[in-house]
C-alpha atoms as a PDB file:
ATOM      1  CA  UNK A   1      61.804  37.917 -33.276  1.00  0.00           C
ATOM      2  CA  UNK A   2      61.053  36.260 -36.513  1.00  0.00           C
ATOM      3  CA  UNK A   3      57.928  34.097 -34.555  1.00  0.00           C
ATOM      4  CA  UNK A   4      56.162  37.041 -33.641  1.00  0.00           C
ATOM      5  CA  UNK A   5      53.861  37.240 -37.211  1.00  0.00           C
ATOM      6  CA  UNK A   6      52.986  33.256 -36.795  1.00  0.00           C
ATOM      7  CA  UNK A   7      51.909  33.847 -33.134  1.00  0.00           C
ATOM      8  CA  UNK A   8      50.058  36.843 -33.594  1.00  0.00           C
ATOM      9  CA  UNK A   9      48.587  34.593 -36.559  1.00  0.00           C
ATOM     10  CA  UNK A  10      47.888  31.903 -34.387  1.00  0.00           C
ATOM     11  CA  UNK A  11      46.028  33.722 -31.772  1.00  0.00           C
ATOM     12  CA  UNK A  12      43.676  35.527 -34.157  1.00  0.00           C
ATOM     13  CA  UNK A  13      43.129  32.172 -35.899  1.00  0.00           C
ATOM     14  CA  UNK A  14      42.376  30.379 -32.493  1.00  0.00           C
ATOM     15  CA  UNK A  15      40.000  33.736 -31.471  1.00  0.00           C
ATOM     16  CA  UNK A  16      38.295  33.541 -34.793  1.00  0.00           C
ATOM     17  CA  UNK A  17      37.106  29.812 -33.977  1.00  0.00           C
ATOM     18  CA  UNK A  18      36.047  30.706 -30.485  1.00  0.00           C
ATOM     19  CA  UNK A  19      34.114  33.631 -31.670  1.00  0.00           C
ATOM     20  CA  UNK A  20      32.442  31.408 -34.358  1.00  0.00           C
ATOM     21  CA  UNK A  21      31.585  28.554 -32.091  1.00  0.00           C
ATOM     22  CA  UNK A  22      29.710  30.762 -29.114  1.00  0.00           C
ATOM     23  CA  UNK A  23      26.583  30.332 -30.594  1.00  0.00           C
ATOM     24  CA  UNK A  24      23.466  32.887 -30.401  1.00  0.00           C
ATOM     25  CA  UNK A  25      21.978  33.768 -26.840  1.00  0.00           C
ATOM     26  CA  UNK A  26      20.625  31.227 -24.845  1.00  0.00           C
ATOM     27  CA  UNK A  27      18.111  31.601 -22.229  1.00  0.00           C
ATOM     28  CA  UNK A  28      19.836  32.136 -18.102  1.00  0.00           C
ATOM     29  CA  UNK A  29      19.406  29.235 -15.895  1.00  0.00           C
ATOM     30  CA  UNK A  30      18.842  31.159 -13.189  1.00  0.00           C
ATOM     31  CA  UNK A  31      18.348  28.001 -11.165  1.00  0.00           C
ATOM     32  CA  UNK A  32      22.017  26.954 -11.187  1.00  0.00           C
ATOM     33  CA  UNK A  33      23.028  30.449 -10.645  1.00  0.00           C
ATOM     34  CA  UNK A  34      24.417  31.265  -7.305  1.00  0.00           C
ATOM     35  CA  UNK A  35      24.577  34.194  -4.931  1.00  0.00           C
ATOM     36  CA  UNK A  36      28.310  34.488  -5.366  1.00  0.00           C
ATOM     37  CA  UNK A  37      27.961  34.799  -8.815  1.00  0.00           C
ATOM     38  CA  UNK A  38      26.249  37.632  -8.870  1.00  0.00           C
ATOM     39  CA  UNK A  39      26.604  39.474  -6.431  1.00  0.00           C
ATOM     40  CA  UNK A  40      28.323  43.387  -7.323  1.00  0.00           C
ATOM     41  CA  UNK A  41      28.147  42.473 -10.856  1.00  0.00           C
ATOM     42  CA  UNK A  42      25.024  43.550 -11.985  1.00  0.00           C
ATOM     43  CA  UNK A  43      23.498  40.015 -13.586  1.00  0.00           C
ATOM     44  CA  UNK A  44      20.478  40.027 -10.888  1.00  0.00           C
ATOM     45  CA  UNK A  45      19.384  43.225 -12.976  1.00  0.00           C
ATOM     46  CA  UNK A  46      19.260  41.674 -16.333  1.00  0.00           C
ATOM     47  CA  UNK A  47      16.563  39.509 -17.688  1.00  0.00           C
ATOM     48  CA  UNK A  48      16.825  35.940 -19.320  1.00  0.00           C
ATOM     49  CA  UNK A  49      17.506  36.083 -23.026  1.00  0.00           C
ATOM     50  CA  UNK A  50      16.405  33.874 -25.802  1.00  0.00           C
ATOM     51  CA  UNK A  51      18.339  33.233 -28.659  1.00  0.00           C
ATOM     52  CA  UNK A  52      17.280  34.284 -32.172  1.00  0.00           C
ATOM     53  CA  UNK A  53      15.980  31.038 -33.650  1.00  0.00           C
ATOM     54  CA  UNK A  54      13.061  30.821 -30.613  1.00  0.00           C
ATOM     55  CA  UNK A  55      10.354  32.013 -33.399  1.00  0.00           C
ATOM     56  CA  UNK A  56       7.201  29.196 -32.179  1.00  0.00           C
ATOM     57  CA  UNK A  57       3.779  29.718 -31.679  1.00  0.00           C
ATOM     58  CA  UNK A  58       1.610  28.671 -28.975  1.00  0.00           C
ATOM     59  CA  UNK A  59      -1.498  27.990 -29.355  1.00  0.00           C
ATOM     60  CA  UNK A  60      -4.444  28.710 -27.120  1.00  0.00           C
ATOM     61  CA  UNK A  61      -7.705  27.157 -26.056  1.00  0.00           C
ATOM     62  CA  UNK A  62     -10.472  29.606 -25.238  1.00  0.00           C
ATOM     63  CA  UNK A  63     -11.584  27.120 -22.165  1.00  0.00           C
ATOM     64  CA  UNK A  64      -8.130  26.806 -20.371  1.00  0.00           C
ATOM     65  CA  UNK A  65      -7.206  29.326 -18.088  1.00  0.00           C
ATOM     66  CA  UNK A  66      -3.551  30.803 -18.647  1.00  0.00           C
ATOM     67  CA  UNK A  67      -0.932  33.170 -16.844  1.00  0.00           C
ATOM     68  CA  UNK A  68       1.750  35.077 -17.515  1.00  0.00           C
ATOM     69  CA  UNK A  69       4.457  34.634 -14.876  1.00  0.00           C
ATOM     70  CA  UNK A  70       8.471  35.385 -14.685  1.00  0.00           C
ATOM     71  CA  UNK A  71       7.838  38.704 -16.353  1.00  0.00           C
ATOM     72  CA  UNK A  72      11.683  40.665 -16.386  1.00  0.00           C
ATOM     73  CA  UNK A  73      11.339  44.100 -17.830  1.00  0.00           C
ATOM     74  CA  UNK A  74      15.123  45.351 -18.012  1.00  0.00           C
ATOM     75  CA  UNK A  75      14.948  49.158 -18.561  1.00  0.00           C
ATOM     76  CA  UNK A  76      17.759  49.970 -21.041  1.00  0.00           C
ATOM     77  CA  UNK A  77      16.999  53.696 -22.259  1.00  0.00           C
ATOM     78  CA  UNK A  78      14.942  56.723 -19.942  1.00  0.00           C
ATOM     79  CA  UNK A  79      13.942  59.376 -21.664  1.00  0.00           C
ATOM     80  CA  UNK A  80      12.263  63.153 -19.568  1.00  0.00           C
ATOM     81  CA  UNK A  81      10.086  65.526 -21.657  1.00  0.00           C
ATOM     82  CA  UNK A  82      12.003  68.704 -21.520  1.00  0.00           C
ATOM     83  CA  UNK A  83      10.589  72.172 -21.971  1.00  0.00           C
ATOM     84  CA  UNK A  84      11.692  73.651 -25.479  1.00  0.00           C
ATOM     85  CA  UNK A  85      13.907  76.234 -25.242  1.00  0.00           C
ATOM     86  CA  UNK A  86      11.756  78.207 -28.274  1.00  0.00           C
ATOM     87  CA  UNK A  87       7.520  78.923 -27.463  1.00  0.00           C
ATOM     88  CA  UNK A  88       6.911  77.985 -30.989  1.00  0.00           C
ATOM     89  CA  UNK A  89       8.657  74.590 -30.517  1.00  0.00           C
ATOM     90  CA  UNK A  90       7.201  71.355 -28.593  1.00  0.00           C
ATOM     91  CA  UNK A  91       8.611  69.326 -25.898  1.00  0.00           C
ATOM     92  CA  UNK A  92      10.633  66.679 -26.708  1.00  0.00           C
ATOM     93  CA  UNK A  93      12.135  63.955 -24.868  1.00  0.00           C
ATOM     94  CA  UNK A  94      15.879  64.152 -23.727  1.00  0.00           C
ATOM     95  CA  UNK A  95      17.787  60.758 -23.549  1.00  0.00           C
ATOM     96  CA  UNK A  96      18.703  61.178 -19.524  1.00  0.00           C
ATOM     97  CA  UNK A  97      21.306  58.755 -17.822  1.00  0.00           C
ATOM     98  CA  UNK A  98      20.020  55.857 -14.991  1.00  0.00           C
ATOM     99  CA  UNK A  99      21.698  56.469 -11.849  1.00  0.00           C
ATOM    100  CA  UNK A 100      20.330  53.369  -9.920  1.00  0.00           C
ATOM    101  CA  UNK A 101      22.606  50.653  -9.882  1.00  0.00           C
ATOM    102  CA  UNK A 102      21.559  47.128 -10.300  1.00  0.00           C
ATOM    103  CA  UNK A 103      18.065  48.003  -9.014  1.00  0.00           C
ATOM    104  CA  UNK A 104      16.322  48.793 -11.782  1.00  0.00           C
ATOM    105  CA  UNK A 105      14.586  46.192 -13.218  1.00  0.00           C
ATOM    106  CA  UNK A 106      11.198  44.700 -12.389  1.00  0.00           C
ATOM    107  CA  UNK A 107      10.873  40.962 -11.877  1.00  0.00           C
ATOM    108  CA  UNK A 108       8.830  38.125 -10.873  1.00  0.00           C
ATOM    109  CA  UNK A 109       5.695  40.082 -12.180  1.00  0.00           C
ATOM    110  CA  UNK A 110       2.482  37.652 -13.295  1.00  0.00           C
ATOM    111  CA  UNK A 111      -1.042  37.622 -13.939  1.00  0.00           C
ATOM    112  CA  UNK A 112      -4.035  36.337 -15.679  1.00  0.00           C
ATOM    113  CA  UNK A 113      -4.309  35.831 -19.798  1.00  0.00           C
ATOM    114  CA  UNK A 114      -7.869  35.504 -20.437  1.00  0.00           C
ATOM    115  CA  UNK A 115      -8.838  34.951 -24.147  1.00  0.00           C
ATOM    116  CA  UNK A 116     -12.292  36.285 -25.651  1.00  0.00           C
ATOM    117  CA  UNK A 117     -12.575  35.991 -29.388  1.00  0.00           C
ATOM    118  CA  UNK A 118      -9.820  37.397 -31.002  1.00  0.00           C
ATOM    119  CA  UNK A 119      -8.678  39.634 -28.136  1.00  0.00           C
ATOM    120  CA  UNK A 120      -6.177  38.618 -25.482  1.00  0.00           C
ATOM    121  CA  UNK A 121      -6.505  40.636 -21.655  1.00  0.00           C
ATOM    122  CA  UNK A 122      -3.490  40.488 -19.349  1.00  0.00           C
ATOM    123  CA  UNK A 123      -4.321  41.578 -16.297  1.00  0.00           C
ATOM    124  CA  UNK A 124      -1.064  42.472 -13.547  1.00  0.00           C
ATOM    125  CA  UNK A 125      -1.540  40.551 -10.379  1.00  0.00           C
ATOM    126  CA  UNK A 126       1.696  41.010  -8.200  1.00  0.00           C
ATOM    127  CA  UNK A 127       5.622  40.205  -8.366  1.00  0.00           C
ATOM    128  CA  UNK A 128       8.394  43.047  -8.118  1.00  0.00           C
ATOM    129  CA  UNK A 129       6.774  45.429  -9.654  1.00  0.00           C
ATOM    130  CA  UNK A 130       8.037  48.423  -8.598  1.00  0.00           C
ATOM    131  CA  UNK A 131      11.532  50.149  -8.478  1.00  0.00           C
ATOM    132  CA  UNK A 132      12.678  53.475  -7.534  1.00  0.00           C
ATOM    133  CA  UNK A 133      14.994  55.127 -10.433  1.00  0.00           C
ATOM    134  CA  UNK A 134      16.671  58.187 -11.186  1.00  0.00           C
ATOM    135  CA  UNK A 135      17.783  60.038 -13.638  1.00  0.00           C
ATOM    136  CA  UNK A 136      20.420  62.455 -14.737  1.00  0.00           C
ATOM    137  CA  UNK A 137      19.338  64.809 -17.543  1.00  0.00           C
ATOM    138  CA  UNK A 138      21.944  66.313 -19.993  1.00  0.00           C
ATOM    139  CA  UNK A 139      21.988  69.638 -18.125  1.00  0.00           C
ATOM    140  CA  UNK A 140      22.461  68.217 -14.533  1.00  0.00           C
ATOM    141  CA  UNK A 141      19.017  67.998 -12.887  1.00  0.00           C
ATOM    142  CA  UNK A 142      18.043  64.894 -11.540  1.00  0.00           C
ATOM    143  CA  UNK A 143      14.420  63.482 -12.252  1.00  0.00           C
ATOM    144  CA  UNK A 144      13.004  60.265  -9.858  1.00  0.00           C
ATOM    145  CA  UNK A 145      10.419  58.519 -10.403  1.00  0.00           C
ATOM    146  CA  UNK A 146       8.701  55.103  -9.523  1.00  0.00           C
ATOM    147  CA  UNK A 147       9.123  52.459 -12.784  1.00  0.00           C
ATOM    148  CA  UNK A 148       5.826  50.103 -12.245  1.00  0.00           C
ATOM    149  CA  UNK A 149       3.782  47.545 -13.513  1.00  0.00           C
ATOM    150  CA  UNK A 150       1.529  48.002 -11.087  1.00  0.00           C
ATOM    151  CA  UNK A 151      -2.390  46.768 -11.700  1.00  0.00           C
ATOM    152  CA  UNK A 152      -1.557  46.378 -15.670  1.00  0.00           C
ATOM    153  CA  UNK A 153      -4.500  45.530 -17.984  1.00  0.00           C
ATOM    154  CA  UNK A 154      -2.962  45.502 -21.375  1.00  0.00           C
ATOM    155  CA  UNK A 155      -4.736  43.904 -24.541  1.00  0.00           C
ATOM    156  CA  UNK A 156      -3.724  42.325 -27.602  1.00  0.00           C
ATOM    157  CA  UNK A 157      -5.402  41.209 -30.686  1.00  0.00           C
ATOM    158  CA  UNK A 158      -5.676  37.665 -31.843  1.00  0.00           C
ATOM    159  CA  UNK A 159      -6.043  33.659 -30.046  1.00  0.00           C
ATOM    160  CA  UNK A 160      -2.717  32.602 -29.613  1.00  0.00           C
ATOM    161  CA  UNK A 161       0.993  33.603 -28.642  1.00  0.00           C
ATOM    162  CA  UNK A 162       2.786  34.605 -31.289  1.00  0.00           C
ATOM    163  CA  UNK A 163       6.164  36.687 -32.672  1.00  0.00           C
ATOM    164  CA  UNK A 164       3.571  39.563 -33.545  1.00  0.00           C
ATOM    165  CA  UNK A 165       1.476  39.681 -30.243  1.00  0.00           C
ATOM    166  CA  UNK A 166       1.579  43.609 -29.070  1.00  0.00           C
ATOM    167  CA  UNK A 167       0.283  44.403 -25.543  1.00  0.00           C
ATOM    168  CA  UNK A 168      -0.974  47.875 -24.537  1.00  0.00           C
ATOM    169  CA  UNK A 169      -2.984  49.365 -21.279  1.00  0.00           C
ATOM    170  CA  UNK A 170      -2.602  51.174 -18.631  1.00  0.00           C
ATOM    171  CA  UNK A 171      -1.007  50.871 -15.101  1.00  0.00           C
ATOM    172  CA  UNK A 172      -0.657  53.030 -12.245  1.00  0.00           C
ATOM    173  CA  UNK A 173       2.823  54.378 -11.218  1.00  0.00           C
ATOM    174  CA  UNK A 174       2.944  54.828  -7.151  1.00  0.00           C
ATOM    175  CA  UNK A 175       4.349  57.816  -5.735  1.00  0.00           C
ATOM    176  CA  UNK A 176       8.255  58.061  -5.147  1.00  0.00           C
ATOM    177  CA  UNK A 177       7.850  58.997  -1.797  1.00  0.00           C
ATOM    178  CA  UNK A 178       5.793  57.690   0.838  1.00  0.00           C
ATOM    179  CA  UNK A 179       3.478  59.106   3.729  1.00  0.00           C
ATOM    180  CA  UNK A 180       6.245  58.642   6.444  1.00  0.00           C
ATOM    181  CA  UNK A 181       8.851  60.616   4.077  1.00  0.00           C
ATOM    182  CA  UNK A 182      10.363  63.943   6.084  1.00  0.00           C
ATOM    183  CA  UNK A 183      11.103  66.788   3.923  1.00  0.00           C
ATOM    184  CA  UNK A 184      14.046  68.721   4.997  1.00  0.00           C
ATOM    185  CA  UNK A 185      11.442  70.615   7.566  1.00  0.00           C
ATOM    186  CA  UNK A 186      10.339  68.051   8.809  1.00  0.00           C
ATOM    187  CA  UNK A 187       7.436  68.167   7.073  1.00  0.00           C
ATOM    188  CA  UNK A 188       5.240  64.954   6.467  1.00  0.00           C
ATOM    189  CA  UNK A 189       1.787  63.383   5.537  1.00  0.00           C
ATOM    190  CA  UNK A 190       1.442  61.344   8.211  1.00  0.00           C
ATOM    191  CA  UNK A 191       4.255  62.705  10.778  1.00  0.00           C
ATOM    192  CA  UNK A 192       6.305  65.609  11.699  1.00  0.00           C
ATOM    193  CA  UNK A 193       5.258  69.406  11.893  1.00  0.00           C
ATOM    194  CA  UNK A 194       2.388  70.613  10.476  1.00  0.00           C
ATOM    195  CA  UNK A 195       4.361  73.745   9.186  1.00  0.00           C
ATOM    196  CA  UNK A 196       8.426  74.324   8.908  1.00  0.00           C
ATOM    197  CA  UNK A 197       9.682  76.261  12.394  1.00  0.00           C
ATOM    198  CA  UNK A 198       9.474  80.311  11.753  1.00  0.00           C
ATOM    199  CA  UNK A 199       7.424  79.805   8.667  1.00  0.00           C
ATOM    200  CA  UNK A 200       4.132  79.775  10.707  1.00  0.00           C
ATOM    201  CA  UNK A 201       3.722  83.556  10.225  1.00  0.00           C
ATOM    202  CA  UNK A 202       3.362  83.527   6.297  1.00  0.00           C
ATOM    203  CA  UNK A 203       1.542  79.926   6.288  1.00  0.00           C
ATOM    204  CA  UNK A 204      -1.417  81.742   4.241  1.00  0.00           C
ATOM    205  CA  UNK A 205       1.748  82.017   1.273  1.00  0.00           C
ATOM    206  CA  UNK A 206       0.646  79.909  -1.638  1.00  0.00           C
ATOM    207  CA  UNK A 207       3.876  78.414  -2.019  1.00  0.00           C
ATOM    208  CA  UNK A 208       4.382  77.787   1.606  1.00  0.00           C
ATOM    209  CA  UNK A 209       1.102  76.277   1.574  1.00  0.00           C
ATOM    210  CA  UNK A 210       1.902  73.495  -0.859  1.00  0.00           C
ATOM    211  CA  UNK A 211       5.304  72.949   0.326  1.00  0.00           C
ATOM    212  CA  UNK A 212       3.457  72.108   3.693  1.00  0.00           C
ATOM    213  CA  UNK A 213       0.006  69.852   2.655  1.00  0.00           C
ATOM    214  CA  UNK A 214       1.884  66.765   2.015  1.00  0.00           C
ATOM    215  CA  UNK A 215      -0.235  64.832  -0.905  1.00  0.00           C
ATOM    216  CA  UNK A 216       0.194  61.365  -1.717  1.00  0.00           C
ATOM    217  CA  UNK A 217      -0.017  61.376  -5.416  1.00  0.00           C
ATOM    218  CA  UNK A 218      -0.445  58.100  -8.001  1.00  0.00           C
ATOM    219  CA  UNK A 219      -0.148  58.467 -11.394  1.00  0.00           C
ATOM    220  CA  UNK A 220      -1.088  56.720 -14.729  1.00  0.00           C
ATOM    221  CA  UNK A 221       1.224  55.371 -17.021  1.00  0.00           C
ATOM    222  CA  UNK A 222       0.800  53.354 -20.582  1.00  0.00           C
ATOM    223  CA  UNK A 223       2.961  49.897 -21.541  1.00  0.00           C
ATOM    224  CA  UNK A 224       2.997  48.604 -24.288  1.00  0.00           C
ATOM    225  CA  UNK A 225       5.577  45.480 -24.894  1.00  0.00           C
ATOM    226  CA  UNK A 226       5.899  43.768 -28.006  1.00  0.00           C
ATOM    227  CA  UNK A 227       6.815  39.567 -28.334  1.00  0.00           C
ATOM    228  CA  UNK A 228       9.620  38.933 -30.929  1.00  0.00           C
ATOM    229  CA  UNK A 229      10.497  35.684 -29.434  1.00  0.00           C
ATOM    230  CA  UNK A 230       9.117  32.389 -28.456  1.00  0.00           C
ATOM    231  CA  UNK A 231       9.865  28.761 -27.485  1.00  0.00           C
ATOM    232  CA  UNK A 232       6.536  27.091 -28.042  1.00  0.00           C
ATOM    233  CA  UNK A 233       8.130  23.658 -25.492  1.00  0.00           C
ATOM    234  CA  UNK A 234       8.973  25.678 -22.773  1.00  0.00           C
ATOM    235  CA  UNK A 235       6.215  28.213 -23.353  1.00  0.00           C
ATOM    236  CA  UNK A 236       9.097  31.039 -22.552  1.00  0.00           C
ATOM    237  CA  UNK A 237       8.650  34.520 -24.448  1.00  0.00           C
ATOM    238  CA  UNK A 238      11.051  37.429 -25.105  1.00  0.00           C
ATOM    239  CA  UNK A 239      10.806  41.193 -26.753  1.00  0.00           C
ATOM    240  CA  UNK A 240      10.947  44.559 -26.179  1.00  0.00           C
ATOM    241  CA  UNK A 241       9.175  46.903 -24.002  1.00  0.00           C
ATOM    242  CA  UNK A 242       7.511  50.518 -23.837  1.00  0.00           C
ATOM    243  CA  UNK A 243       6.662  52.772 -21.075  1.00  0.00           C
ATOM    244  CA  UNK A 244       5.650  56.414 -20.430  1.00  0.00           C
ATOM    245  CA  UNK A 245       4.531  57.578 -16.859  1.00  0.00           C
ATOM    246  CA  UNK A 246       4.833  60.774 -14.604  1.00  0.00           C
ATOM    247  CA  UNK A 247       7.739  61.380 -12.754  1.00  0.00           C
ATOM    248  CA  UNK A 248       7.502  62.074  -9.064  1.00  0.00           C
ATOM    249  CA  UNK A 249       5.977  65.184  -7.689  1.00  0.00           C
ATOM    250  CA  UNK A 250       7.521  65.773  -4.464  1.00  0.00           C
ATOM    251  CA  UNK A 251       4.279  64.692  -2.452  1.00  0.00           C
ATOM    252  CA  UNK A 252       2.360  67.143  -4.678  1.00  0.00           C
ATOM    253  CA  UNK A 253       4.426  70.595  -4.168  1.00  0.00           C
ATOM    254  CA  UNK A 254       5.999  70.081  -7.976  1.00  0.00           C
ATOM    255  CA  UNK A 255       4.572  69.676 -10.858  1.00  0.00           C
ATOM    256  CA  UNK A 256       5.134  66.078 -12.838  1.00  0.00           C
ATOM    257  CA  UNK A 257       6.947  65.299 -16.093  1.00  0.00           C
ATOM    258  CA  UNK A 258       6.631  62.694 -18.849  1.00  0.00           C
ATOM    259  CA  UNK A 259       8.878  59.758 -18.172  1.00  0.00           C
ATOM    260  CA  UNK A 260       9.682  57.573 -21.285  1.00  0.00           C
ATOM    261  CA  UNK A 261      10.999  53.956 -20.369  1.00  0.00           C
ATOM    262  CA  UNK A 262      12.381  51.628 -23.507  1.00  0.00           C
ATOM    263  CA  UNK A 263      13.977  48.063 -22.326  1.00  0.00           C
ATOM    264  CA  UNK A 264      13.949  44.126 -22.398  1.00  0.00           C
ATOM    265  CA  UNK A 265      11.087  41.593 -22.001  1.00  0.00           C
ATOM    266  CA  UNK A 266      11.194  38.230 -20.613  1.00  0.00           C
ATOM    267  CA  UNK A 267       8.706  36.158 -19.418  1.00  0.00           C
ATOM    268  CA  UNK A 268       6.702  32.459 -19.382  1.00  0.00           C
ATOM    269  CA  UNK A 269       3.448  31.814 -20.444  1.00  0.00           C
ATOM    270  CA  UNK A 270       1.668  28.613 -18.401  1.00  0.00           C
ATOM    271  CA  UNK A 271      -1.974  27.118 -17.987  1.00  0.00           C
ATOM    272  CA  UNK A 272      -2.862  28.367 -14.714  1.00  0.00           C
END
């Protein structure tokens, strides 16, 4: 009994110098990582991580061509624009819960980096850059939408990479559901009825009407992402991320909503 107090000394002690010997974040080697060890556990939707002492510059030359490729954006916070409960008051946005496991995150994404004077242009070329997610607001509706990158073309100002480069521009944000997509009438844009069965009689009803002219409807979002951290030999880059898009509209018969997306940045600058 009386070498209880040393061993629970011992183990704190020996926890203490574990804890103190990690180290900061280091970046995932994705290449040595293996199917097994990730699948059901979530790691394929997290991005690479840099640790905190990655604060380089990189340098670049208005004549060489450069890309930006390996681009993780890791959403870690959705928020929906809510109607206020009071006239007088405006909408705000309500933190709402992810529902999409493991899926959320886009990866793979790349494009060009041109540099003209003192302004940097990415422009979005491909990669996973899409993902369906839903939501769960605080009062039990659910709100999807399509998180993109999709045709980016975000700017920055200055000639080289550094810990305070900001990116903003637009992208567009596909619709949720595509032109195959049944509705429980079996209506469709490009198949099933033309109006729901024993509805035909009141098709002229305005409601009716929109519930039954499927629309395939895009929208327009702004990203902005910031760079906090860089490792100027590998030419690797991490930060945050900013996003606010329309949700989806039901193939046009609803009306949209402000979607506010907050999460992780990875990604690799290279000369193309």
């Amino acid at each position: 009994m009386r070498f209880r107090p040393l061993l629970a000394l011992v183990l704190a002690l020996c926890l203490t110098l574990v804890t103190a010997c990690s180290g900061g974040d280091k970046a995932l080697d994705r290449s040595n990582t293996t199917y097994d060890d990730i699948v059901n556990t979530g790691r394929a939707n997290d991005c690479p991580t840099l640790p905190d002492s990655a604060r380089g510059t990189i340098s670049l030359d208005p004549s060489a061509r450069y890309q930006l490729r390996e681009i993780c954006l890791h959403p870690s916070e959705v928020f929906v624009k809510g109607e206020p409960t009071n006239k007088r008051q405006e909408a705000q946005f309500v933190p709402a819960k992810i529902l999409t496991r493991y899926t959320s995150s886009l990866d793979q994404v790349y494009g060009d980096l041109k540099l003209n004077d003192d302004e940097l242009t990415f422009t979005e070329l491909g990669g996973i850059d899409f993902q369906p997610v839903t939501v769960l607001l605080p009062g039990g509706e659910e709100v999807p939408f399509t998180f993109s990158s999709k045709e980016l073309v975000a700017t920055a100002t200055g000639n080289a990479f550094t810990t305070s480069t900001d990116f903003s521009g637009p992208y567009r944000a596909p619709s949720y559901r595509t032109s195959n997509f049944l509705d429980p009438k079996g209506r469709g844009l490009t198949t099933g009825y033309s109006s729901a069965v024993g509805l035909v009689p009141a098709g002229d009803d305005e409601k009716l009407r929109k519930e039954t002219i499927k629309q395939y409807v895009d929208g327009t979002g702004t990203m902005s992402f910031s760079i906090t951290k860089i490792d100027s030999e590998t030419g690797e880059f991490a930060g945050v991320f900013s996003a606010t898009q329309p949700s989806d509209t039901d193939m046009g018969t609803k009306a949209a909503v402000d979607v506010k997306i907050t999460g992780e940045l990875y990604g690799r600058l290279e000369k193309a």
